[in-house]
C-alpha atoms as a PDB file:
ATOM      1  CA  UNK A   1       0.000   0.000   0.000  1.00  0.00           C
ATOM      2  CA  UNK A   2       1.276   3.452  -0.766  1.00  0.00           C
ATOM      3  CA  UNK A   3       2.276   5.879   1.910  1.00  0.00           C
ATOM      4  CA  UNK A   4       0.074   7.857   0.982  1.00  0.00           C
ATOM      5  CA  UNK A   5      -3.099   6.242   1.052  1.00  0.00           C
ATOM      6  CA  UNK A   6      -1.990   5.001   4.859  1.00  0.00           C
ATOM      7  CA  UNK A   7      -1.290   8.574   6.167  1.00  0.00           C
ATOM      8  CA  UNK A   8      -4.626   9.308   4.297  1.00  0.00           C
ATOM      9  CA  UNK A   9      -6.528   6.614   6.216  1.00  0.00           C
ATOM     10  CA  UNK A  10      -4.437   7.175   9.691  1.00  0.00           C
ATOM     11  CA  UNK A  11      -6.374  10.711   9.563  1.00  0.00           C
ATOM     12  CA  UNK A  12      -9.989   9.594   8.472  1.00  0.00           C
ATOM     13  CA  UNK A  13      -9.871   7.639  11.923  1.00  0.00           C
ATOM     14  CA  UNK A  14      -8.841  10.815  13.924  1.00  0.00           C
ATOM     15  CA  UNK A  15     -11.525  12.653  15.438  1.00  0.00           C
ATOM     16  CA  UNK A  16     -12.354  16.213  13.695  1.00  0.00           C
ATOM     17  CA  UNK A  17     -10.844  18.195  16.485  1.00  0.00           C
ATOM     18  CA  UNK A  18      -7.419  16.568  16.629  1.00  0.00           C
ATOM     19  CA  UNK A  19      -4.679  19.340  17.239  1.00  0.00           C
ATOM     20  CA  UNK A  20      -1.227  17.340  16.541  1.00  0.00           C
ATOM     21  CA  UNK A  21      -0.105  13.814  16.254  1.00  0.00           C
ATOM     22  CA  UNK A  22       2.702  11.453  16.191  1.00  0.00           C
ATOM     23  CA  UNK A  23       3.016   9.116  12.702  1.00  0.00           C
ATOM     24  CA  UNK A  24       5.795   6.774  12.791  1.00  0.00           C
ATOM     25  CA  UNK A  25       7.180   5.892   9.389  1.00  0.00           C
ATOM     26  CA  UNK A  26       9.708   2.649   8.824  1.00  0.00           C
ATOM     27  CA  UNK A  27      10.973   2.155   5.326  1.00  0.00           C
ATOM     28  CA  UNK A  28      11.809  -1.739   3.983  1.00  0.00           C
ATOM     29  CA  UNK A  29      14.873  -1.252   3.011  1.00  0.00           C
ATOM     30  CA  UNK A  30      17.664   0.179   4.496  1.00  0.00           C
ATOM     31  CA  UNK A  31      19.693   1.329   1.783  1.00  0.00           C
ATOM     32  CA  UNK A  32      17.078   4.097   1.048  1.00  0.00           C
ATOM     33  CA  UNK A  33      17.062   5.293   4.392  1.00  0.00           C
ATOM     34  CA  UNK A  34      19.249   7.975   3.054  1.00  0.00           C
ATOM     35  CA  UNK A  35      16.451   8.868   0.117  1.00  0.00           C
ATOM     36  CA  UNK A  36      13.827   8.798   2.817  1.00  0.00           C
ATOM     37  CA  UNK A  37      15.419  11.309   5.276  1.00  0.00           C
ATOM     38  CA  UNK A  38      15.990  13.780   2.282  1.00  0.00           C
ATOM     39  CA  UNK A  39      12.371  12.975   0.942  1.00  0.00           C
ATOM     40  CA  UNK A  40      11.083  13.836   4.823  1.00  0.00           C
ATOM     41  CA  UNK A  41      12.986  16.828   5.704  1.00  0.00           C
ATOM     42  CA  UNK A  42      10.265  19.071   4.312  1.00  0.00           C
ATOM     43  CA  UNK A  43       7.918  17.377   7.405  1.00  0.00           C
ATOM     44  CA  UNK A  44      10.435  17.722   9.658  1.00  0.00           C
ATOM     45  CA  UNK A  45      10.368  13.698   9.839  1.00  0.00           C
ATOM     46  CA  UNK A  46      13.394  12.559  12.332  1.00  0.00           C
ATOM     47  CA  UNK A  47      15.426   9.611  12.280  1.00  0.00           C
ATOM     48  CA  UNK A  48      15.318   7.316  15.074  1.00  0.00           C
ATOM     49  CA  UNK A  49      19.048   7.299  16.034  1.00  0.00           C
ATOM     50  CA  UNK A  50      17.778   4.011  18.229  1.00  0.00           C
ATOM     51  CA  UNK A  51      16.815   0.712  17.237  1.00  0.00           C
ATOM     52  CA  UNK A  52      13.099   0.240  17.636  1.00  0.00           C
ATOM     53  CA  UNK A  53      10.212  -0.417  15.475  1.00  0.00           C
ATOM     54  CA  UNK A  54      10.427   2.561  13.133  1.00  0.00           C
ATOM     55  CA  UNK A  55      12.865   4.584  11.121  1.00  0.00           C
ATOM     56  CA  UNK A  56      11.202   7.995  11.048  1.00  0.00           C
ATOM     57  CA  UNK A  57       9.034  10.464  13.545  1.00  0.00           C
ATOM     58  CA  UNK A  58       7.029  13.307  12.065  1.00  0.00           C
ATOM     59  CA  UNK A  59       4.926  15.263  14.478  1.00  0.00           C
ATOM     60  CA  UNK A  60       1.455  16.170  12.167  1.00  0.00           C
ATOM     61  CA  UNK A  61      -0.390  19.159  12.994  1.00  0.00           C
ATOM     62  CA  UNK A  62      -4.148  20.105  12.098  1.00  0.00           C
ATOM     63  CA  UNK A  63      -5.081  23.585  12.969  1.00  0.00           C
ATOM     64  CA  UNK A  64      -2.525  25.355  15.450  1.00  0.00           C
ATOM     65  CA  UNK A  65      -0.017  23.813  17.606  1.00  0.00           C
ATOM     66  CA  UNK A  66       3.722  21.884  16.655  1.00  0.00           C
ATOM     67  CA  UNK A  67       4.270  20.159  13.399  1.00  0.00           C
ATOM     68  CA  UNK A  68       3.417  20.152   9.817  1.00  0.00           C
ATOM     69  CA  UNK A  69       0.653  20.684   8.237  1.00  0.00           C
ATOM     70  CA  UNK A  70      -0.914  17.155   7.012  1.00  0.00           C
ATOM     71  CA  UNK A  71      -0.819  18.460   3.308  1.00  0.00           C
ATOM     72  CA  UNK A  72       2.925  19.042   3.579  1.00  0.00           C
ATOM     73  CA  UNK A  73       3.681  15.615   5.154  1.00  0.00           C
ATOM     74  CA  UNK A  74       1.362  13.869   2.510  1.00  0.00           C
ATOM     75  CA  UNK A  75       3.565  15.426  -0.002  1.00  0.00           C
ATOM     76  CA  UNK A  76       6.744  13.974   1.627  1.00  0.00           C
ATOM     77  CA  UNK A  77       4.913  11.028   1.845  1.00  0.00           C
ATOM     78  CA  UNK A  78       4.327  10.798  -2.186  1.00  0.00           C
ATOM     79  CA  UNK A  79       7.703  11.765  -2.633  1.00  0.00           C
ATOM     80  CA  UNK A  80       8.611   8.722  -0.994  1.00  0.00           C
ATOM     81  CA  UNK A  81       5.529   6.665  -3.124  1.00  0.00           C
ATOM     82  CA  UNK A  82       7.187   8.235  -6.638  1.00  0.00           C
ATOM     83  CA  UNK A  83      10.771   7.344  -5.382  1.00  0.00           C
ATOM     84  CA  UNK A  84       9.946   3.494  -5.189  1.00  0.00           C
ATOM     85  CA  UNK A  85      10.599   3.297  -1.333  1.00  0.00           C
ATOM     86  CA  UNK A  86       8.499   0.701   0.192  1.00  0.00           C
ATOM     87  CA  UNK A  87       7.125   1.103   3.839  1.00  0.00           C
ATOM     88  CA  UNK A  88       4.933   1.375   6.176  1.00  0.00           C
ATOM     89  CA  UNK A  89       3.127   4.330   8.144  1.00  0.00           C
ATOM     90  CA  UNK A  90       1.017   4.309  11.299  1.00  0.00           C
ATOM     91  CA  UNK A  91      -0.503   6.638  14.171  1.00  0.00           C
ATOM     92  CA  UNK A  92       1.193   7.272  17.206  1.00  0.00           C
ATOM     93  CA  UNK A  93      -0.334   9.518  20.279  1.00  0.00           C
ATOM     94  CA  UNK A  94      -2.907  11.797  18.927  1.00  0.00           C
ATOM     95  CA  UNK A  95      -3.611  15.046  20.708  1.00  0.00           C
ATOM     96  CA  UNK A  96      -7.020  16.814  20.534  1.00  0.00           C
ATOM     97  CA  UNK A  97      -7.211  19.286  23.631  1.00  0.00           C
ATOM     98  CA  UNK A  98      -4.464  22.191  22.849  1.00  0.00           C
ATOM     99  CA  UNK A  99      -5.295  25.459  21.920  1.00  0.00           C
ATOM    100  CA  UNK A 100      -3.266  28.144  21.133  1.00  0.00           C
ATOM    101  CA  UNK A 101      -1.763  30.908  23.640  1.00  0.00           C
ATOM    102  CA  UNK A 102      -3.618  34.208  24.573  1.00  0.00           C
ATOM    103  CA  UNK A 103      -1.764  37.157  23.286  1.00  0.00           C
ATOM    104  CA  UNK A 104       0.541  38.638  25.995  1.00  0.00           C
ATOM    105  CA  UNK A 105      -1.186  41.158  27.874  1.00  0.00           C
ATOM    106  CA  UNK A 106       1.834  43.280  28.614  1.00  0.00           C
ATOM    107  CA  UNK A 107       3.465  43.159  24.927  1.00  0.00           C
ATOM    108  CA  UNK A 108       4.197  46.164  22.741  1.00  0.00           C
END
């Protein structure tokens, strides 16, 4: 399955007020790793410098709060889909209570 249409069903299952998440990306093989970092560095996706079940973190943001924006990780995401590198995506924690800061009351 593409990347792509896994990122696009990891948010259908989100509920509509979702503020951030975590999607954890692993890639088959690990002579592309290389080709996947430079494919996710426009999501911000980081390598996992540890062993573990994944390759890749990218923090997914909907509205306000830390992360991309879904549209610019689903373009990383078919970057990786028209490069050929096989893989698999899925949700971490999802987030759906933060709202942004007041303005600062004492400010210029």
């Amino acid at each position: 399955m593409a990347y792509t249409d896994e990122f696009d069903a990891v948010v259908a299952e989100l509920a509509s007020d979702w503020a951030f998440f975590e999607c954890y990306i692993t890639v088959d093989d690990p002579l592309r790793l290389s080709d996947a970092r430079v494919a996710l560095a426009r999501a911000n996706g980081r390598p996992i410098r540890t062993s573990g079940d994944h390759d890749f973190e990218v923090t997914v943001a909907h509205d306000h709060g830390r992360g991309a924006r879904a549209g610019v990780v689903r373009s990383a995401l078919r970057t990786l889909d028209d490069l050929g590198i096989a893989g698999r995506i899925w949700l971490g924690a999802a987030y759906d209570d933060l709202r942004p800061a007041p303005a600062h009351r004492y400010g210029p």
